[in-house]
PDB file of N, CA and C in Angstrom:
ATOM      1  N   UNK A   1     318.655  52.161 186.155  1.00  0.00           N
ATOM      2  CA  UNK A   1     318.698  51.817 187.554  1.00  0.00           C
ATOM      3  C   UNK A   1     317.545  50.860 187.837  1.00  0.00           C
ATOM      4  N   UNK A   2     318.102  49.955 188.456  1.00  0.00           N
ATOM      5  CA  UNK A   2     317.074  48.478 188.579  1.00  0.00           C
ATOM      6  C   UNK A   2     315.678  49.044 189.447  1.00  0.00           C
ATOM      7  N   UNK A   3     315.645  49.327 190.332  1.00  0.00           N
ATOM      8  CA  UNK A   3     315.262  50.404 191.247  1.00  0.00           C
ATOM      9  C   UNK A   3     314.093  51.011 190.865  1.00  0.00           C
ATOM     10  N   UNK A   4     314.059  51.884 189.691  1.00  0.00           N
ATOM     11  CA  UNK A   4     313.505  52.712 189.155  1.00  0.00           C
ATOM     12  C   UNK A   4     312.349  51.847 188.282  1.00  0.00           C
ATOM     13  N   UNK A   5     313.306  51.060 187.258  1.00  0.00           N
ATOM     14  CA  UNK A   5     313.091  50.215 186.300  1.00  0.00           C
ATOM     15  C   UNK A   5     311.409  49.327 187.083  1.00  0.00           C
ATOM     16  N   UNK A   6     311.923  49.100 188.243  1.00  0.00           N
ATOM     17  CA  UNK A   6     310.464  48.081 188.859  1.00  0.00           C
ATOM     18  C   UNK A   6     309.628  48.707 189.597  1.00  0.00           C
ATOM     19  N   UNK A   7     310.060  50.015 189.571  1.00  0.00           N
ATOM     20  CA  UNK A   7     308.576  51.060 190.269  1.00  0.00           C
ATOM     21  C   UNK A   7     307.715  51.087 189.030  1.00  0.00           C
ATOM     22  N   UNK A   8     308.486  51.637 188.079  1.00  0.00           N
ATOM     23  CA  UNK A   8     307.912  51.928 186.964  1.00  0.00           C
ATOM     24  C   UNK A   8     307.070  50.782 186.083  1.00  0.00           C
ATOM     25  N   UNK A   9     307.527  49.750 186.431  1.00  0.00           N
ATOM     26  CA  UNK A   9     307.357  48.534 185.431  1.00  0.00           C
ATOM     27  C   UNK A   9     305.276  48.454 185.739  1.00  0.00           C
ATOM     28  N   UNK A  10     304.763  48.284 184.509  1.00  0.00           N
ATOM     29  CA  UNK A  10     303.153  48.128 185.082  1.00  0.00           C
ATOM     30  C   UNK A  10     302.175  49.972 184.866  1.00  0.00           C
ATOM     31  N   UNK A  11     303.353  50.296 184.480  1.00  0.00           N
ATOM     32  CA  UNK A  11     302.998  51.853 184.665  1.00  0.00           C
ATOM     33  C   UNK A  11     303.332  52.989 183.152  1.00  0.00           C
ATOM     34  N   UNK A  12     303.486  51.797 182.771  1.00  0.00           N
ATOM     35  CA  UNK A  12     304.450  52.269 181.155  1.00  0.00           C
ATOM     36  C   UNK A  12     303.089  53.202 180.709  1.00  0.00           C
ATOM     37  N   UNK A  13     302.159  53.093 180.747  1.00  0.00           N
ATOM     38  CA  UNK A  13     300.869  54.058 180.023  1.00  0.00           C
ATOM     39  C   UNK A  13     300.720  55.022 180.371  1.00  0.00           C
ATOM     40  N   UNK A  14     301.672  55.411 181.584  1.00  0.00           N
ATOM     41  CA  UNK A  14     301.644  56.726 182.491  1.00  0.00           C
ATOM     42  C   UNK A  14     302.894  57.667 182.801  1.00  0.00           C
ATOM     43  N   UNK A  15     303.233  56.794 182.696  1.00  0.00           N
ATOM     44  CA  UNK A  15     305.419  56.925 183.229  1.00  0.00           C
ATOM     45  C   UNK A  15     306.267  56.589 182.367  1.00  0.00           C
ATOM     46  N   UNK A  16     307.576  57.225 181.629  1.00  0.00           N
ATOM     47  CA  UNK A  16     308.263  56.374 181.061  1.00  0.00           C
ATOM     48  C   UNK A  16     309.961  56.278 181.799  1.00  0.00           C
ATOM     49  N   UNK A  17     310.327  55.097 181.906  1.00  0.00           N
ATOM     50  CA  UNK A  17     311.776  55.599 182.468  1.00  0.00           C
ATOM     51  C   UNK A  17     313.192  55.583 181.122  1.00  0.00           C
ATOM     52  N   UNK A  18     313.626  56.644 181.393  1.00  0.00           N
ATOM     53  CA  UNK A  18     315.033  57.093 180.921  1.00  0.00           C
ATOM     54  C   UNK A  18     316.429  57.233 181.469  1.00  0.00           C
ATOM     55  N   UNK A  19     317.288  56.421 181.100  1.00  0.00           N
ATOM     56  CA  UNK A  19     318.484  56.273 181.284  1.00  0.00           C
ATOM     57  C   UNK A  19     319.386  57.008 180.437  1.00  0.00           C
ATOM     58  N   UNK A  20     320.214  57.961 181.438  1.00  0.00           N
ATOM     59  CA  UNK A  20     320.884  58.761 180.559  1.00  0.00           C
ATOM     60  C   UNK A  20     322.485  58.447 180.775  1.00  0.00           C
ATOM     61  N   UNK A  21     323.006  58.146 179.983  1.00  0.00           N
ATOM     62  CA  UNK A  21     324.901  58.143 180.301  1.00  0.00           C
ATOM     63  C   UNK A  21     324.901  59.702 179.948  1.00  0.00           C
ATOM     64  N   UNK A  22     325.863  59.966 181.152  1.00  0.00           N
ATOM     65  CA  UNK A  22     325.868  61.621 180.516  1.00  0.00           C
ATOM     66  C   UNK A  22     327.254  61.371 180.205  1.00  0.00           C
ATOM     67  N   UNK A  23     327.964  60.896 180.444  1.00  0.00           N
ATOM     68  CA  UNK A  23     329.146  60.974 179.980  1.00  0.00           C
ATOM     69  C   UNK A  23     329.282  61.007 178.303  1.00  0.00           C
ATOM     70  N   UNK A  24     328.210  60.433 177.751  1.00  0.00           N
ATOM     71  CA  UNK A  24     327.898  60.540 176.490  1.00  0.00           C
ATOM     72  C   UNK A  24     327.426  61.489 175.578  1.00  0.00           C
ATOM     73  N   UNK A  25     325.903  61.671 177.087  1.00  0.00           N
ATOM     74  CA  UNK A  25     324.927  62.839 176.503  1.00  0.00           C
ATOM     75  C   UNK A  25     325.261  64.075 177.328  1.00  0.00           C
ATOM     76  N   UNK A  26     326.048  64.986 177.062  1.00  0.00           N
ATOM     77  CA  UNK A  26     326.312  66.229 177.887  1.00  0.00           C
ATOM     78  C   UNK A  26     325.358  67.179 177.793  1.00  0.00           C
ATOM     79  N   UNK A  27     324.320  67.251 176.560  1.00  0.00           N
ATOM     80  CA  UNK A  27     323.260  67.695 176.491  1.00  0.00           C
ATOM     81  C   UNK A  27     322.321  67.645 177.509  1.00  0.00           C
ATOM     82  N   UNK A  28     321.846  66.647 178.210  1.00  0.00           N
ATOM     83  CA  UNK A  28     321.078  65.839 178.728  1.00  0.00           C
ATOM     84  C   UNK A  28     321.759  66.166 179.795  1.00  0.00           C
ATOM     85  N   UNK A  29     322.907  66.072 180.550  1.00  0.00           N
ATOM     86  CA  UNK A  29     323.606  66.115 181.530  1.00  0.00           C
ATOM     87  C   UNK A  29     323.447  67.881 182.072  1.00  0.00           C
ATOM     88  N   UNK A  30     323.341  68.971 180.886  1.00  0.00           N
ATOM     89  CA  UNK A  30     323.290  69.980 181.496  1.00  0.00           C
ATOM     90  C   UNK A  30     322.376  70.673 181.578  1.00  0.00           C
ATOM     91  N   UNK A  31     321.030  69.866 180.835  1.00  0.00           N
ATOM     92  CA  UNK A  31     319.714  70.015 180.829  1.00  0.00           C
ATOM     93  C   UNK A  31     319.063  69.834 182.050  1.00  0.00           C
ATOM     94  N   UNK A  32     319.139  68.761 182.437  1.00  0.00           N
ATOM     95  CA  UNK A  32     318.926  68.395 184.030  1.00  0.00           C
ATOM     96  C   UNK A  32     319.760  68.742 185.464  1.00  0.00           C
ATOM     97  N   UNK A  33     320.949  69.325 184.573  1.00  0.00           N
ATOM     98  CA  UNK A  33     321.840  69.768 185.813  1.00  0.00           C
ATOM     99  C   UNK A  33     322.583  68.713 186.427  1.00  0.00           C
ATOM    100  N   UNK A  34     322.955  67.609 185.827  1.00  0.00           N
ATOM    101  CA  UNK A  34     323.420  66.241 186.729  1.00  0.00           C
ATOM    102  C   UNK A  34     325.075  66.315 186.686  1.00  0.00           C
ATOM    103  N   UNK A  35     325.116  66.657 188.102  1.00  0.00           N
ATOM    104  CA  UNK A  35     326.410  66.703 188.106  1.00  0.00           C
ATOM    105  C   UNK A  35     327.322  65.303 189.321  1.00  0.00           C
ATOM    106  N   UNK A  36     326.220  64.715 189.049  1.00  0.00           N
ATOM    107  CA  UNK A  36     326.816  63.443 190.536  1.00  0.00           C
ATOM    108  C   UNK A  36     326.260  62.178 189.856  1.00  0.00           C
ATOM    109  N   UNK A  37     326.294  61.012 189.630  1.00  0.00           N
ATOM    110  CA  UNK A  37     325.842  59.889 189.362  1.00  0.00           C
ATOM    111  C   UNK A  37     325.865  58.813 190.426  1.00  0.00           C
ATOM    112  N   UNK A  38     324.413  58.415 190.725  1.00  0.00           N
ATOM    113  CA  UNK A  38     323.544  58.419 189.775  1.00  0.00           C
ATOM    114  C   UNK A  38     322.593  59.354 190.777  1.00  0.00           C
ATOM    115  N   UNK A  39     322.016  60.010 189.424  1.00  0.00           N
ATOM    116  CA  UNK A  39     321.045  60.921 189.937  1.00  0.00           C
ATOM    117  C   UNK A  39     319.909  60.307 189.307  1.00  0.00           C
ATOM    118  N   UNK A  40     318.589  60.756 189.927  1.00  0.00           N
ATOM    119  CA  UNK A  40     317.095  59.757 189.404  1.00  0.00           C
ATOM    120  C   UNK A  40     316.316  61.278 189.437  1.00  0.00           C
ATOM    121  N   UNK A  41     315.779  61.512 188.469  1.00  0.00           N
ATOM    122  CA  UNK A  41     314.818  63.324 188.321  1.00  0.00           C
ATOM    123  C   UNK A  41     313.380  62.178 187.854  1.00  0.00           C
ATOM    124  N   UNK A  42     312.451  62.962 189.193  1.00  0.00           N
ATOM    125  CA  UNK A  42     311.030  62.341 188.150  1.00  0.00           C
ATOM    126  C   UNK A  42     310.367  63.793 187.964  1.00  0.00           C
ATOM    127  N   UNK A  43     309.973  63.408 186.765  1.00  0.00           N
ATOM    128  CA  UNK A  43     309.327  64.890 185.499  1.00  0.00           C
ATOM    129  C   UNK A  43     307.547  64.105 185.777  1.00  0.00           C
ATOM    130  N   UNK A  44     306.864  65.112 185.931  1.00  0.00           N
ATOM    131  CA  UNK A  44     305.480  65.246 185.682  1.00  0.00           C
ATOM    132  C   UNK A  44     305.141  64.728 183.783  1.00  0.00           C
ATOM    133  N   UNK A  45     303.965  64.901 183.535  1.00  0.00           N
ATOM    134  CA  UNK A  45     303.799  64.821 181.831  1.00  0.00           C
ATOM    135  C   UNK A  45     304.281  65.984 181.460  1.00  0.00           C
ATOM    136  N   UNK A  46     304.228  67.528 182.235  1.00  0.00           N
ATOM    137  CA  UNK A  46     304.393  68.687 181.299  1.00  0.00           C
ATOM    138  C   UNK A  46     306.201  68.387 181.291  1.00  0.00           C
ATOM    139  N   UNK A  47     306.566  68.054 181.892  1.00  0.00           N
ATOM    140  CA  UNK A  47     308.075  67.827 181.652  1.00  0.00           C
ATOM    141  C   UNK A  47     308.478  68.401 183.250  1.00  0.00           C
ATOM    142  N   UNK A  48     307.515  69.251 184.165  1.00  0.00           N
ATOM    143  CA  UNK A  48     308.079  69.357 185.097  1.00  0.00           C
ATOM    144  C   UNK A  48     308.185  68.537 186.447  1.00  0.00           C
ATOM    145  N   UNK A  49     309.881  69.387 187.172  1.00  0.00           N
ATOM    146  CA  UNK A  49     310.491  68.272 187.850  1.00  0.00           C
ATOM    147  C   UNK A  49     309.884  68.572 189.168  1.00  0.00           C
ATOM    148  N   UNK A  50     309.578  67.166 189.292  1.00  0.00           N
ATOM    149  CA  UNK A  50     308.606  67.020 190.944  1.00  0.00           C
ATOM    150  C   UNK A  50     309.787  66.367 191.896  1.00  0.00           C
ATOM    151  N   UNK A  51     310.773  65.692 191.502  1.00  0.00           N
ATOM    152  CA  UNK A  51     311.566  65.158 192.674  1.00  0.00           C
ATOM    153  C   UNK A  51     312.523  64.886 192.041  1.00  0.00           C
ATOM    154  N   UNK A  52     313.816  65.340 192.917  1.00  0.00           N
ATOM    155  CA  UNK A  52     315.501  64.980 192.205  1.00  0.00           C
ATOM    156  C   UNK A  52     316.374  64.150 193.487  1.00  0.00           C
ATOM    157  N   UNK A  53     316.394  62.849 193.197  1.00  0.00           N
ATOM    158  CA  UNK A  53     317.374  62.259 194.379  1.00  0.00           C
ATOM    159  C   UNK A  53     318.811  62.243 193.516  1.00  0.00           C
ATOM    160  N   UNK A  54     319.663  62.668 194.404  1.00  0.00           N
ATOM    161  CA  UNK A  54     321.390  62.353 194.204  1.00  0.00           C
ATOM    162  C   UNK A  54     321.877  61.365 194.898  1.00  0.00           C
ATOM    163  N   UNK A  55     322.373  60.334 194.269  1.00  0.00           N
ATOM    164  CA  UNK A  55     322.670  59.557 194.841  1.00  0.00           C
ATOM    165  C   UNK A  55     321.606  58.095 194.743  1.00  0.00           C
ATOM    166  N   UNK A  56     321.784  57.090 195.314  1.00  0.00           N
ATOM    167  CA  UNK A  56     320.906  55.872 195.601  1.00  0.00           C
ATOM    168  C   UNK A  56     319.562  56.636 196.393  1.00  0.00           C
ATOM    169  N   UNK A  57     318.794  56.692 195.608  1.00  0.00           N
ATOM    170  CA  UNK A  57     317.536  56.481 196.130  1.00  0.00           C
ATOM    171  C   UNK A  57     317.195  56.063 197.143  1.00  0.00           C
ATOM    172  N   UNK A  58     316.472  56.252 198.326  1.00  0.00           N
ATOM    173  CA  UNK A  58     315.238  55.393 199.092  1.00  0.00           C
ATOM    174  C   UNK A  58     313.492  54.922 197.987  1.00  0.00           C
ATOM    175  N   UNK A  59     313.666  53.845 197.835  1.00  0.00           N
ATOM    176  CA  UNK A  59     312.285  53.117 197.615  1.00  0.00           C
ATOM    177  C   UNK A  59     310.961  53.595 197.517  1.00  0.00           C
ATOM    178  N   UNK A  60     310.964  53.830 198.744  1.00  0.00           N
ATOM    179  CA  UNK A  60     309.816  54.901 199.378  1.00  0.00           C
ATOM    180  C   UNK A  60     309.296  55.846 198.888  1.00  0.00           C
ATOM    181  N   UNK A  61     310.716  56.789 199.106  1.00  0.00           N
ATOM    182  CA  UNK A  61     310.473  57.634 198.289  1.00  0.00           C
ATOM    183  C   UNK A  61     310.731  58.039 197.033  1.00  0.00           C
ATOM    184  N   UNK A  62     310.968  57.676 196.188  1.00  0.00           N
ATOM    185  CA  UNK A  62     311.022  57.100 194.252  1.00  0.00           C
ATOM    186  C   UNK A  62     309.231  56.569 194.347  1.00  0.00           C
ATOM    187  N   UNK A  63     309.248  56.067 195.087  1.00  0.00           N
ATOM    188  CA  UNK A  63     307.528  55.610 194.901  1.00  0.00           C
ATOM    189  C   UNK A  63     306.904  56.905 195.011  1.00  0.00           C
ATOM    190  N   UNK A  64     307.061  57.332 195.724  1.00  0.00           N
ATOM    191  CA  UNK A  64     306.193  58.670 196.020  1.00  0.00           C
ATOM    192  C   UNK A  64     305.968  59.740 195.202  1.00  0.00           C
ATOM    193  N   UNK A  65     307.093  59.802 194.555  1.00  0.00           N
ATOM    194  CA  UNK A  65     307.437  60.729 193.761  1.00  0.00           C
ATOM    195  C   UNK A  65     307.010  60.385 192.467  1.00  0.00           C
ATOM    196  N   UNK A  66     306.807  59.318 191.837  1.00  0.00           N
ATOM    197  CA  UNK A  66     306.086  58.834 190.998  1.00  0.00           C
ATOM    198  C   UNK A  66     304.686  58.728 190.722  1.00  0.00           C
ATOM    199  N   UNK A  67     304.267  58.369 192.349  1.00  0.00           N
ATOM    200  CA  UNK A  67     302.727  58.544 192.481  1.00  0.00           C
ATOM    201  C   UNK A  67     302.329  60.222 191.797  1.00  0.00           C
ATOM    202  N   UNK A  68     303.190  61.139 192.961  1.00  0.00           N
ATOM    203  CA  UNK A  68     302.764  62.057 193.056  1.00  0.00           C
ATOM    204  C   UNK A  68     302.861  62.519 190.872  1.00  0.00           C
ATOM    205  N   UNK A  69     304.237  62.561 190.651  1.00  0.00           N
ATOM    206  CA  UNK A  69     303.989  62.685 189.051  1.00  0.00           C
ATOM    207  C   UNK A  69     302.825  62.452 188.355  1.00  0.00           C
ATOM    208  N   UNK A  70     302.480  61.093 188.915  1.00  0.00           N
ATOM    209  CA  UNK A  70     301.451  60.286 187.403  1.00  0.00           C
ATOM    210  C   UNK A  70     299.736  61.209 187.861  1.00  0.00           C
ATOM    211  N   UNK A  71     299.710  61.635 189.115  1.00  0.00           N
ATOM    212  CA  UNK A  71     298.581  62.018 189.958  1.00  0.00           C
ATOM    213  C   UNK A  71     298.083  62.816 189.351  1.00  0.00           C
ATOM    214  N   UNK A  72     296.586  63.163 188.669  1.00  0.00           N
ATOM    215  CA  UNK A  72     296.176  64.196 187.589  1.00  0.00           C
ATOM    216  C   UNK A  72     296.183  65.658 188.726  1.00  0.00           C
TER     217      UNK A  72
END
């Protein structure tokens, strides 16, 4: 998601972004619980989930939620 892709971009030492086809990866799909596309999950470093949007995102908040992730 383009979206995601340029929050993140500049931030790679902190954040990484992942694109999942679940239609592919059902693993991945029932790991995260994604049952709507597109869904955007941001994970902390321990792996836990700080924010799950369904659907198109707001900006704003994908930023936020990122901050808040990368935030020690």
């Amino acid at each position: 998601m383009a979206l995601v892709q340029s929050l993140v971009e500049g931030k790679e030492d902190v954040i990484a972004f992942r694109e999942i086809d679940v239609s592919r990866d059902l693993a991945s799909a029932d790991r995260y619980r994604i049952q709507v596309t597109p869904t955007v999950i941001i994970l902390d470093a321990t792996g836990k989930e700080v924010e799950t949007f369904v659907g198109i995102p707001d900006e704003e908040d994908v930023s936020g939620a990122i901050d808040e992730a990368v935030s020690p």
